[in-house]
C-alpha atoms as a PDB file:
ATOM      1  CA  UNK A   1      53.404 169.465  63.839  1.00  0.00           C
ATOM      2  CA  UNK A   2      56.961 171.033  63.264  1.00  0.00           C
ATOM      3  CA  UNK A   3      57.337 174.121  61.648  1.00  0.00           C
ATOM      4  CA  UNK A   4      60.641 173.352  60.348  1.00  0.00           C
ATOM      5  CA  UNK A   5      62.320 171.087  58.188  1.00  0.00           C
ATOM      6  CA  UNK A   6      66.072 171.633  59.155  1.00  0.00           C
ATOM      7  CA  UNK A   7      68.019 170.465  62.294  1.00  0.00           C
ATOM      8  CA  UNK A   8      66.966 172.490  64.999  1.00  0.00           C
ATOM      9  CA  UNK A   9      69.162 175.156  66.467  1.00  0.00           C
ATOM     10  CA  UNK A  10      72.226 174.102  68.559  1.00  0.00           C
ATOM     11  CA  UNK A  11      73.619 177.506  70.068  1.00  0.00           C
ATOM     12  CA  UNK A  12      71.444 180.623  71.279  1.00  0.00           C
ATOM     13  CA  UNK A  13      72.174 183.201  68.662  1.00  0.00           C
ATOM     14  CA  UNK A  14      71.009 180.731  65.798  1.00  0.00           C
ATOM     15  CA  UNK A  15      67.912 179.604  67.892  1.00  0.00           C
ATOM     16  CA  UNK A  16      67.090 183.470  68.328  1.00  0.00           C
ATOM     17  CA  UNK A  17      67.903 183.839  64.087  1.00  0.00           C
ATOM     18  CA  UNK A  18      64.922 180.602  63.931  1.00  0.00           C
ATOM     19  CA  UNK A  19      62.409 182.258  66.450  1.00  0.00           C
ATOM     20  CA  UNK A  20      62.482 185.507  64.396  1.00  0.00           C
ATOM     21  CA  UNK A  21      62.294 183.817  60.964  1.00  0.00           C
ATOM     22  CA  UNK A  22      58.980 182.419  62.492  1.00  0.00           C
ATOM     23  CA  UNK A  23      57.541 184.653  64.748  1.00  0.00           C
ATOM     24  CA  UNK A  24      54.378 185.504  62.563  1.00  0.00           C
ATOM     25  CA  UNK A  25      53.266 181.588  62.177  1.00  0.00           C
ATOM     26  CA  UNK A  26      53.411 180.987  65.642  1.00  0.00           C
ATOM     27  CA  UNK A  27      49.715 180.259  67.955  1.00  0.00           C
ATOM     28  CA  UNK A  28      48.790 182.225  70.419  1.00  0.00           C
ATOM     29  CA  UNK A  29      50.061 180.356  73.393  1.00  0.00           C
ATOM     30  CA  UNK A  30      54.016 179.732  71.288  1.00  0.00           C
ATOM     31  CA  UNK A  31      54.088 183.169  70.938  1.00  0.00           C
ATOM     32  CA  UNK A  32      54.107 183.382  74.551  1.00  0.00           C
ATOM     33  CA  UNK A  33      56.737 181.327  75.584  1.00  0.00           C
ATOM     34  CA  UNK A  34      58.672 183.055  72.242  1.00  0.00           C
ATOM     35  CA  UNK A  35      58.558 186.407  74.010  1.00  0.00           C
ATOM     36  CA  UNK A  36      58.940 184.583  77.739  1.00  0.00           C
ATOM     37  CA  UNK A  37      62.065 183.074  76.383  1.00  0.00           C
ATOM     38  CA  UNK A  38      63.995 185.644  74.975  1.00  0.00           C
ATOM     39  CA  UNK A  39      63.344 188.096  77.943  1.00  0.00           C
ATOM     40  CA  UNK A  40      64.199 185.492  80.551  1.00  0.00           C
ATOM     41  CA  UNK A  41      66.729 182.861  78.988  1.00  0.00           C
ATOM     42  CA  UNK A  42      68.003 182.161  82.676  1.00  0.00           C
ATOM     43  CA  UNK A  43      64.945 181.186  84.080  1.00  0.00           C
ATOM     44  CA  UNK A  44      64.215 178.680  80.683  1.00  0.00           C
ATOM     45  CA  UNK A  45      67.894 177.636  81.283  1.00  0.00           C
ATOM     46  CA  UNK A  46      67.557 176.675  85.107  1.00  0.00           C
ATOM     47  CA  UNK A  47      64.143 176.292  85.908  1.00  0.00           C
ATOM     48  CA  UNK A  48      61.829 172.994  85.314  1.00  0.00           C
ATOM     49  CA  UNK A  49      58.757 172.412  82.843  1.00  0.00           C
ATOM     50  CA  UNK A  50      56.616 173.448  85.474  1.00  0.00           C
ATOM     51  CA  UNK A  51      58.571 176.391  87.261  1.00  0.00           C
ATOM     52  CA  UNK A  52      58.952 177.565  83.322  1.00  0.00           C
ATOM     53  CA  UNK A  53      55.272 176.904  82.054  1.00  0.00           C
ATOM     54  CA  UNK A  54      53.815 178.649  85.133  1.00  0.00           C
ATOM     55  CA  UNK A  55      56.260 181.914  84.895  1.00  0.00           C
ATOM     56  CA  UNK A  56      54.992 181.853  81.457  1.00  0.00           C
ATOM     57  CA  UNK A  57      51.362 181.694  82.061  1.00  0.00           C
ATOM     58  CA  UNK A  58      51.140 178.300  79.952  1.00  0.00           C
ATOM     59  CA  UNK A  59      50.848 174.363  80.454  1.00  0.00           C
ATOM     60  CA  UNK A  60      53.832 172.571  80.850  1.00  0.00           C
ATOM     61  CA  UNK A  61      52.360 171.069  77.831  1.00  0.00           C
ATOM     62  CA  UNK A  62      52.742 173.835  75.656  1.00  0.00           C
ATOM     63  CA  UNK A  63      55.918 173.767  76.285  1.00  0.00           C
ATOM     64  CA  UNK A  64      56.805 170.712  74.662  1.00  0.00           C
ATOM     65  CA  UNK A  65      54.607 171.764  71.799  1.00  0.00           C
ATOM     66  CA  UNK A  66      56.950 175.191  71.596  1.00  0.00           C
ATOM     67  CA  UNK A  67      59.901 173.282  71.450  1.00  0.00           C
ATOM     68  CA  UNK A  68      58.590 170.123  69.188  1.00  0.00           C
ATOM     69  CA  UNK A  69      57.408 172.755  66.771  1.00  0.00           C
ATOM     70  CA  UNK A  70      60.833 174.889  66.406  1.00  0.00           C
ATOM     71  CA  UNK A  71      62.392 171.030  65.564  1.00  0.00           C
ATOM     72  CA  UNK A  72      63.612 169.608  69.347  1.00  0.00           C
ATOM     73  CA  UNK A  73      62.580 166.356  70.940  1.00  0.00           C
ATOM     74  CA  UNK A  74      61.002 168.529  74.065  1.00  0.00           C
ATOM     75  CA  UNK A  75      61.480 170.586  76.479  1.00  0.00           C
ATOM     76  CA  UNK A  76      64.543 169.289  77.581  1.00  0.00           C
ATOM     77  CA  UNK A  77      66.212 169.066  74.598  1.00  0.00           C
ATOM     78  CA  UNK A  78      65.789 172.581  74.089  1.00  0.00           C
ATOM     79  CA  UNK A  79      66.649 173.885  77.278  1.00  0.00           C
ATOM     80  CA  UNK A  80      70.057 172.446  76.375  1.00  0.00           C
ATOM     81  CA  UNK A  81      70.464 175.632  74.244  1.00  0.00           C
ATOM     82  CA  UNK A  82      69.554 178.196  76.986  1.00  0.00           C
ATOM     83  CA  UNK A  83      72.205 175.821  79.376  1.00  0.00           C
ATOM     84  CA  UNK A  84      75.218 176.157  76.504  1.00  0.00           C
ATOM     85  CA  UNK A  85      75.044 179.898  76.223  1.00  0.00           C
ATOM     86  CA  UNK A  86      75.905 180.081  80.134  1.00  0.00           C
ATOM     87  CA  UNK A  87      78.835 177.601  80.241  1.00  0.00           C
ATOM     88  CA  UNK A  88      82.186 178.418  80.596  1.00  0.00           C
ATOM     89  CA  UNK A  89      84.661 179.170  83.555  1.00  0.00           C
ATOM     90  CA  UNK A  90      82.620 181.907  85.175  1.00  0.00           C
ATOM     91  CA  UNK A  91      79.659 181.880  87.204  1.00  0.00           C
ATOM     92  CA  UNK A  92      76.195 182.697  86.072  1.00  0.00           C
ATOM     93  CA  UNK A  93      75.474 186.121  86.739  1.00  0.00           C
ATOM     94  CA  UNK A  94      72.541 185.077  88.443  1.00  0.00           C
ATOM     95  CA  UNK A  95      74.638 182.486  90.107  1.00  0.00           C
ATOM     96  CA  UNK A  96      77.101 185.569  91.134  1.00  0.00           C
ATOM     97  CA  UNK A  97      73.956 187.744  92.265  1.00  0.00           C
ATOM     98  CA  UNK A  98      72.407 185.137  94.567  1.00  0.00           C
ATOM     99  CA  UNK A  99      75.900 184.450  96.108  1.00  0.00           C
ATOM    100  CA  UNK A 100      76.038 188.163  96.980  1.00  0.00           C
ATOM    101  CA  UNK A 101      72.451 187.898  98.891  1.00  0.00           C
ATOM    102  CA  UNK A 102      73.843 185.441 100.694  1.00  0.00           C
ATOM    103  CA  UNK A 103      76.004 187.772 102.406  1.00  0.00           C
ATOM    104  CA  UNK A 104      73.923 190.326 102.072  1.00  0.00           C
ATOM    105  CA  UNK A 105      74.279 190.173 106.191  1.00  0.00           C
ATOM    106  CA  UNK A 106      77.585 190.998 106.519  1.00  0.00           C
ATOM    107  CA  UNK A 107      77.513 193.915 103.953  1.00  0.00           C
ATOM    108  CA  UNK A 108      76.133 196.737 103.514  1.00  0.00           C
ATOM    109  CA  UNK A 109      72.139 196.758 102.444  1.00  0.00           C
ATOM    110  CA  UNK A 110      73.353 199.946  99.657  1.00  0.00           C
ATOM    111  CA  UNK A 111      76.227 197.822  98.586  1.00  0.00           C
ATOM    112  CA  UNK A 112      74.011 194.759  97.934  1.00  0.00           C
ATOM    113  CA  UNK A 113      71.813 196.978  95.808  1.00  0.00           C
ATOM    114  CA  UNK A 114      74.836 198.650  93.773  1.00  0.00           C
ATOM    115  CA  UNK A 115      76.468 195.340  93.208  1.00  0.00           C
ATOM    116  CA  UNK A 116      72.998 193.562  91.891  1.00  0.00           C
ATOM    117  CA  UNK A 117      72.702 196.583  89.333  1.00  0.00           C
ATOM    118  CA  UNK A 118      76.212 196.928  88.556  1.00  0.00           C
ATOM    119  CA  UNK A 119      75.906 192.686  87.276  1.00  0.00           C
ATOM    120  CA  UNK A 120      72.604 193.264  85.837  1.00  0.00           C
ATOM    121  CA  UNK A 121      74.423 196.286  83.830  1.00  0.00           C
ATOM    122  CA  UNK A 122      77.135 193.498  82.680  1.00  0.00           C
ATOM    123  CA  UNK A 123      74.773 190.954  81.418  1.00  0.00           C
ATOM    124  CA  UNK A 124      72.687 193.455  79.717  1.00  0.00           C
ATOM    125  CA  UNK A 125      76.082 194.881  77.740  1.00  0.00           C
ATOM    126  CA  UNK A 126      77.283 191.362  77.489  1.00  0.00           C
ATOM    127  CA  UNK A 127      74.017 189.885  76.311  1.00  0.00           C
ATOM    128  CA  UNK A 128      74.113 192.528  73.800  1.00  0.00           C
ATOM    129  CA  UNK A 129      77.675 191.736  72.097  1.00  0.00           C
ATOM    130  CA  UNK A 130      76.803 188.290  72.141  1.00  0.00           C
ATOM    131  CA  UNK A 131      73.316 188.882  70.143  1.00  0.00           C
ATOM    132  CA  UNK A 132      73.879 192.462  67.843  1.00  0.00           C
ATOM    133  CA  UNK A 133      73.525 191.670  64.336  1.00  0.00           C
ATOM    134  CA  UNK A 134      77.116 193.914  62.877  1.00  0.00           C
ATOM    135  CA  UNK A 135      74.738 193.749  59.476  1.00  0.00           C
ATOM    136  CA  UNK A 136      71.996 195.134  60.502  1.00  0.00           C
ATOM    137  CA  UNK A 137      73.477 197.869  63.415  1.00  0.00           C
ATOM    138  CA  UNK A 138      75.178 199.264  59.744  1.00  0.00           C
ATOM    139  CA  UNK A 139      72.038 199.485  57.752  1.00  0.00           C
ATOM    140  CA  UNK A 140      70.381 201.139  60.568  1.00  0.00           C
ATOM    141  CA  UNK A 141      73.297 203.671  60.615  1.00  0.00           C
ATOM    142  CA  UNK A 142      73.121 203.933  56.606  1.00  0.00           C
ATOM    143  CA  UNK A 143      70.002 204.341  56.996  1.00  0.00           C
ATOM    144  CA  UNK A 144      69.539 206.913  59.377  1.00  0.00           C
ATOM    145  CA  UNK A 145      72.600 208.907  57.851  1.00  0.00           C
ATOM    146  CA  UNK A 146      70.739 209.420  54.722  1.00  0.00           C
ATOM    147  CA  UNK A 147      67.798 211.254  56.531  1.00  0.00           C
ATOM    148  CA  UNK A 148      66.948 214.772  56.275  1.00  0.00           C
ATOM    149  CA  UNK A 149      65.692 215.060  59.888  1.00  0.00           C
ATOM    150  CA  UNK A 150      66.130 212.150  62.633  1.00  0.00           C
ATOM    151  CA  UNK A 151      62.620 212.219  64.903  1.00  0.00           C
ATOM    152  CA  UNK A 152      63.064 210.472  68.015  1.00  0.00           C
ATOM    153  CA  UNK A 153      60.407 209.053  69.987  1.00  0.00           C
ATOM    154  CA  UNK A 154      60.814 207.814  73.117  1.00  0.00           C
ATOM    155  CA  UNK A 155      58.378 207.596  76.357  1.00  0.00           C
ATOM    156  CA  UNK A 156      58.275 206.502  79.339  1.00  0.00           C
ATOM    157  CA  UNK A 157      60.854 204.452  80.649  1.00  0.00           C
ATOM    158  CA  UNK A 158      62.907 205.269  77.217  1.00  0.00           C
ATOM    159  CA  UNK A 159      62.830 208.729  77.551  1.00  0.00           C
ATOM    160  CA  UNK A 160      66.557 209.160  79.155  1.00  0.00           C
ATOM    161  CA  UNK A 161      67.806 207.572  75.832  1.00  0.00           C
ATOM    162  CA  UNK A 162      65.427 209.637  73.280  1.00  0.00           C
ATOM    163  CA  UNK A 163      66.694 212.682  75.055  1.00  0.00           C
ATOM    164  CA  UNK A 164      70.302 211.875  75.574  1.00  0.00           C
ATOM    165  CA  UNK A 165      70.549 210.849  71.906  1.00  0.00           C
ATOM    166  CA  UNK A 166      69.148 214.146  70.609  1.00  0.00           C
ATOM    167  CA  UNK A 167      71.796 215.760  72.983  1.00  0.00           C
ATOM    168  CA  UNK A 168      74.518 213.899  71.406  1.00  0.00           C
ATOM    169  CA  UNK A 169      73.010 214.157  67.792  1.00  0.00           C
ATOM    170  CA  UNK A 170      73.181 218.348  68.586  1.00  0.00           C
ATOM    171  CA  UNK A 171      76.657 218.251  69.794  1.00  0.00           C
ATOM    172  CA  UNK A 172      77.499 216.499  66.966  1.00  0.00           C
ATOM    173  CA  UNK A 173      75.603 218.399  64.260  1.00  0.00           C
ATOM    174  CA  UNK A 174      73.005 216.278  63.277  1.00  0.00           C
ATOM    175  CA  UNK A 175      69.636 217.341  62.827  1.00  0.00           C
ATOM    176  CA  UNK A 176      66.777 215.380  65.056  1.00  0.00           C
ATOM    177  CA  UNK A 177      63.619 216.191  66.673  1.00  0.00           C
ATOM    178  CA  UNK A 178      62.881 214.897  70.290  1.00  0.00           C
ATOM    179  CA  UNK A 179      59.163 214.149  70.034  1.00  0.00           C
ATOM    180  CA  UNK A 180      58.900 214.645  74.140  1.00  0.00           C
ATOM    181  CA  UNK A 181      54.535 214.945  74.175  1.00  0.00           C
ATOM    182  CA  UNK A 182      54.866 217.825  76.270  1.00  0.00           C
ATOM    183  CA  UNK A 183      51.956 219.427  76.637  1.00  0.00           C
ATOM    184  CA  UNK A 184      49.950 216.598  74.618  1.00  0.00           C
ATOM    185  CA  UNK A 185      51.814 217.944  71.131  1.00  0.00           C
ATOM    186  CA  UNK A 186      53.399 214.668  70.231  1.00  0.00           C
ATOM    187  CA  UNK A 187      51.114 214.357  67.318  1.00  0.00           C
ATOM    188  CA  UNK A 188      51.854 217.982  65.923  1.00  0.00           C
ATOM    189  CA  UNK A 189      55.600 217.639  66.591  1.00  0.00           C
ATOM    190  CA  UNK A 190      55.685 214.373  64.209  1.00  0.00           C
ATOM    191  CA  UNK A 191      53.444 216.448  61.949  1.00  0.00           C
ATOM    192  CA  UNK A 192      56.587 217.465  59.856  1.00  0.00           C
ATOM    193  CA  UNK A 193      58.104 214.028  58.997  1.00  0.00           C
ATOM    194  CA  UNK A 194      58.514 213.241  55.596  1.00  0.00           C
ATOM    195  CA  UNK A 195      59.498 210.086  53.669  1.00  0.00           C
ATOM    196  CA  UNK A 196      63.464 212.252  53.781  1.00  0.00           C
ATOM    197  CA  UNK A 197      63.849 211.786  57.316  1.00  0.00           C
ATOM    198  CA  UNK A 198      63.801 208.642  59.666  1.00  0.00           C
ATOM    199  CA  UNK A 199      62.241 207.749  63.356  1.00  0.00           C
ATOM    200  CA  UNK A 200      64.192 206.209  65.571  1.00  0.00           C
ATOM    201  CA  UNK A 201      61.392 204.696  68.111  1.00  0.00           C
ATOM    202  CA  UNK A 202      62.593 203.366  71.386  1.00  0.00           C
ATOM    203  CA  UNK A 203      59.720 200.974  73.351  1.00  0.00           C
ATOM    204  CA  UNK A 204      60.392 197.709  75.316  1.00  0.00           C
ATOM    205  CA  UNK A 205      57.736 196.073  77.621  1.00  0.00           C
ATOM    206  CA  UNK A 206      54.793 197.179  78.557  1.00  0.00           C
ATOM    207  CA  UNK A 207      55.358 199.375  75.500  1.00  0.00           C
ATOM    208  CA  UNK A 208      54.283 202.919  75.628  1.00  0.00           C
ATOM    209  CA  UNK A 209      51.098 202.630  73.720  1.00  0.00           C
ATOM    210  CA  UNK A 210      51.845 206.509  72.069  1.00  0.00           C
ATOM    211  CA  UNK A 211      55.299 205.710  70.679  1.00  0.00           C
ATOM    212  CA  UNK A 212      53.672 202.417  68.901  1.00  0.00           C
ATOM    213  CA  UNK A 213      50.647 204.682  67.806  1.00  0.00           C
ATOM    214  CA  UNK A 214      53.425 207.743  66.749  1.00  0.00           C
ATOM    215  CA  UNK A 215      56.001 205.255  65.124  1.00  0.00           C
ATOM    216  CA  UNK A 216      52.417 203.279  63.111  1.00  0.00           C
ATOM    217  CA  UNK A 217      51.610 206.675  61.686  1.00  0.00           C
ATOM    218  CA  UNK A 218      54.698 207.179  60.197  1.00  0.00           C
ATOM    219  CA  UNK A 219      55.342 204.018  58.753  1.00  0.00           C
ATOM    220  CA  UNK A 220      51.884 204.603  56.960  1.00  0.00           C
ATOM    221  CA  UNK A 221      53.126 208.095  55.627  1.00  0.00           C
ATOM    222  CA  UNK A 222      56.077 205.777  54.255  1.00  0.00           C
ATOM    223  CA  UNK A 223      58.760 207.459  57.089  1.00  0.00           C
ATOM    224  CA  UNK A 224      61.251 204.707  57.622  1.00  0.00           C
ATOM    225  CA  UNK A 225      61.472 204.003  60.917  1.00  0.00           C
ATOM    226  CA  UNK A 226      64.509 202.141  62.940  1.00  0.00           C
ATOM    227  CA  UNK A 227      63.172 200.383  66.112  1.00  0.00           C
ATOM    228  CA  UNK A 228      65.037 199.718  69.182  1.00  0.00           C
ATOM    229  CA  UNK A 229      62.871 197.400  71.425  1.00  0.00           C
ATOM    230  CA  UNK A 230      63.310 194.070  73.119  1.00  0.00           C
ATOM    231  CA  UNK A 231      61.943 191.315  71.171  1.00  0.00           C
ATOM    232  CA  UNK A 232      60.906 190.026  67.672  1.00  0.00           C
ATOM    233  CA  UNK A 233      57.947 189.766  68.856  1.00  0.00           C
ATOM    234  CA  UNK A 234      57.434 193.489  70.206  1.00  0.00           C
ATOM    235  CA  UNK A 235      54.403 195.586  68.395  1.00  0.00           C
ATOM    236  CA  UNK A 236      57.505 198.258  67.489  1.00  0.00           C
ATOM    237  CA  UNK A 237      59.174 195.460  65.875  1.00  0.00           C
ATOM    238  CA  UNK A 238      56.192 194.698  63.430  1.00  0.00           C
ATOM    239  CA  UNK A 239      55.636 198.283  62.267  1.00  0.00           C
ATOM    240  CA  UNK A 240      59.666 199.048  61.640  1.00  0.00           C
ATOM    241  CA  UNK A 241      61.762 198.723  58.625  1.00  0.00           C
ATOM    242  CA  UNK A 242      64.895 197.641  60.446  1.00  0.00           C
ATOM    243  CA  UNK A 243      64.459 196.639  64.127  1.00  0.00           C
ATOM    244  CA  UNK A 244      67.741 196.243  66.888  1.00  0.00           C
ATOM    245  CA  UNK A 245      67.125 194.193  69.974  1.00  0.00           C
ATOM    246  CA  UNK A 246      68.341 194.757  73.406  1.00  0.00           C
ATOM    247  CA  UNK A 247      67.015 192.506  75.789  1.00  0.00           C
ATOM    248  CA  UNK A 248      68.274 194.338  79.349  1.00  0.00           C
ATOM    249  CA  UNK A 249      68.569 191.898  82.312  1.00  0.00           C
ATOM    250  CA  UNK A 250      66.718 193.411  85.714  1.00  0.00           C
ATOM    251  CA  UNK A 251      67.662 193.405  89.741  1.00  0.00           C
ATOM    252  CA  UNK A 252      65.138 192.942  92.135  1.00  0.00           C
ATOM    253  CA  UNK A 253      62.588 193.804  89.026  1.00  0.00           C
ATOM    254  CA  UNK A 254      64.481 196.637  87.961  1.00  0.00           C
ATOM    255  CA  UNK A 255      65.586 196.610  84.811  1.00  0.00           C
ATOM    256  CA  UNK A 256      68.902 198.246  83.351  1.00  0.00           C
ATOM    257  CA  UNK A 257      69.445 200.595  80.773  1.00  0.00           C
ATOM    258  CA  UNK A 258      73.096 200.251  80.070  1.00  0.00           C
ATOM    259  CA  UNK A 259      72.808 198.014  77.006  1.00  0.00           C
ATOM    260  CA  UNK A 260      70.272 200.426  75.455  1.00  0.00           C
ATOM    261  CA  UNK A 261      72.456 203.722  76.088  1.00  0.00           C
ATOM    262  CA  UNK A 262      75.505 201.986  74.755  1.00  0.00           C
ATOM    263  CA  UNK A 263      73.512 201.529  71.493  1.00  0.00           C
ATOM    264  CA  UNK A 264      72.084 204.833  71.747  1.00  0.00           C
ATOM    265  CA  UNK A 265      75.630 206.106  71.742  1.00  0.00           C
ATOM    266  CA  UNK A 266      77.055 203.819  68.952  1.00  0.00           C
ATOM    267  CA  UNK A 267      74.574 205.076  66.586  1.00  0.00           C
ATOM    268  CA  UNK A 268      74.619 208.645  67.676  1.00  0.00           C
ATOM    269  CA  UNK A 269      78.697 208.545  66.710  1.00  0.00           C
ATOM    270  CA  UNK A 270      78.569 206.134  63.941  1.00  0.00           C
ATOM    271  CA  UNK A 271      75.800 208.526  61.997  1.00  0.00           C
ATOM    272  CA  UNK A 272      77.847 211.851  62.334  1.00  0.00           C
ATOM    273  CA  UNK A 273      80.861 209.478  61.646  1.00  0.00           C
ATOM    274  CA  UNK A 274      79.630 208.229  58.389  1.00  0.00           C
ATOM    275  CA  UNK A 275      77.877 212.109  57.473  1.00  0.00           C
ATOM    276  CA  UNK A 276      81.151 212.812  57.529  1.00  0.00           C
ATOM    277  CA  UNK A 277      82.303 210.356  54.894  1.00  0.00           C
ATOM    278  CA  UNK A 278      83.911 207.996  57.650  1.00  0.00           C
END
């Protein structure tokens, strides 16, 4: 059975504007492929039914299900969407990256490495133009302008852009609070929020199980909180008011934070800017 009425989605960004609309109706096993597909939209644009449904943990028939139910013929037809948002003059980045290994001989082993994260950097910044929501990026600066006190919470593997905002939001006279856990305190440093101030919660997969539990607590105390995680489909996502995606591409399995810290950055400067009446 379809879940929607209207033509189905014939570019990326609108097919990503469908998914989200109907993320919560989705079974189980859709909602797998969902996330599957927008963290790897190269490997549903190249790869085959099978190559896809077993990366995926699913049955190639699911697959066809996913895409039947979102309004395309199959498979197939839908992969033609993750094929158009890499066409054009230039060379897949992956395309570009598996070039480089070919020669990976005749350079440098460091310079392989360098040049796989440098591209991965690219795609993640690039991905990001393509898929930022101008509408939404300003109500999540409006929005966190009007707070009293900005609490940051970021863990893990999003720590470097919790901290490096709060160091930007202090050079630029903004009040925050880096909730950092140390010494188990996370808990007693959010203890001060109030529905005045804002979080701005940082997670992407596997998400760090305190900042969901930190950012939950305040949305029940009626904090507004501003996520920054990787999917429509991310726990953060569910819990926040206003939610900005960054989906960062990986080398060799490790992924980039380039995308992320150029966000981090535009909303650092665009709050003080419009504090400032800018």
């Amino acid at each position: 059975m379809r879940m929607h009425d209207a033509a189905p989605p014939r570019d990326f960004a609108a097919f990503r504007a469908r998914l989200a609309e109907r993320a919560q109706g989705l079974p189980k096993r859709l909602g797998q492929i969902a996330r599957f597909a927008l963290e790897q939209p190269d490997e549903i644009a190249f790869g085959t039914a099978a190559t896809v449904a077993k990366q995926a943990g699913v049955q190639p028939s699911t697959l066809v299900r996913f895409a039947q139910a979102l309004g395309y013929q199959g498979f197939s037809d839908l992969q033609e969407v993750f094929r158009g948002r890499l066409r054009g003059g230039m060379p897949s980045y992956d395309e570009r990256i598996a070039h480089l290994r070919e020669h990976a001989q005749a350079a440098s082993k460091p310079g392989v490495i360098f040049h796989g994260f440098t591209e991965a950097a690219e795609k993640s910044l690039q991905a990001l133009r393509e898929a930022l929501d101008p509408a939404t990026l300003d109500r999540a600066v409006e929005r966190l302008a009007g707070a009293g006190t900005i609490h940051l919470i970021g863990l893990r593997r999003s720590f470097p852009i919790a901290s490096c905002m709060a160091y930007a939001f202090g050079k630029l006279g903004v009040r925050s609070v880096l909730v950092d856990a140390v010494g188990g305190l996370a808990a007693e440093q959010m203890g001060f929020a109030t529905k005045a101030d804002a979080v701005l919660a940082i997670s992407f997969t596997p998400y760090a199980s305190e900042t969901l539990a930190l950012a939950r607590d305040a949305a029940s105390h009626g904090v507004p909180v501003i996520a920054i995680t990787d999917s429509p489909f991310s726990p953060l996502a569910q819990t926040a008011n206003l939610t900005l995606e960054v989906a960062e591409a990986n080398f060799e399995g490790f992924r980039s934070l380039a995308a992320t810290f150029a966000l981090a950055m535009t909303l650092a400067v665009a709050v003080a800017e419009r504090r400032r009446g800018g």
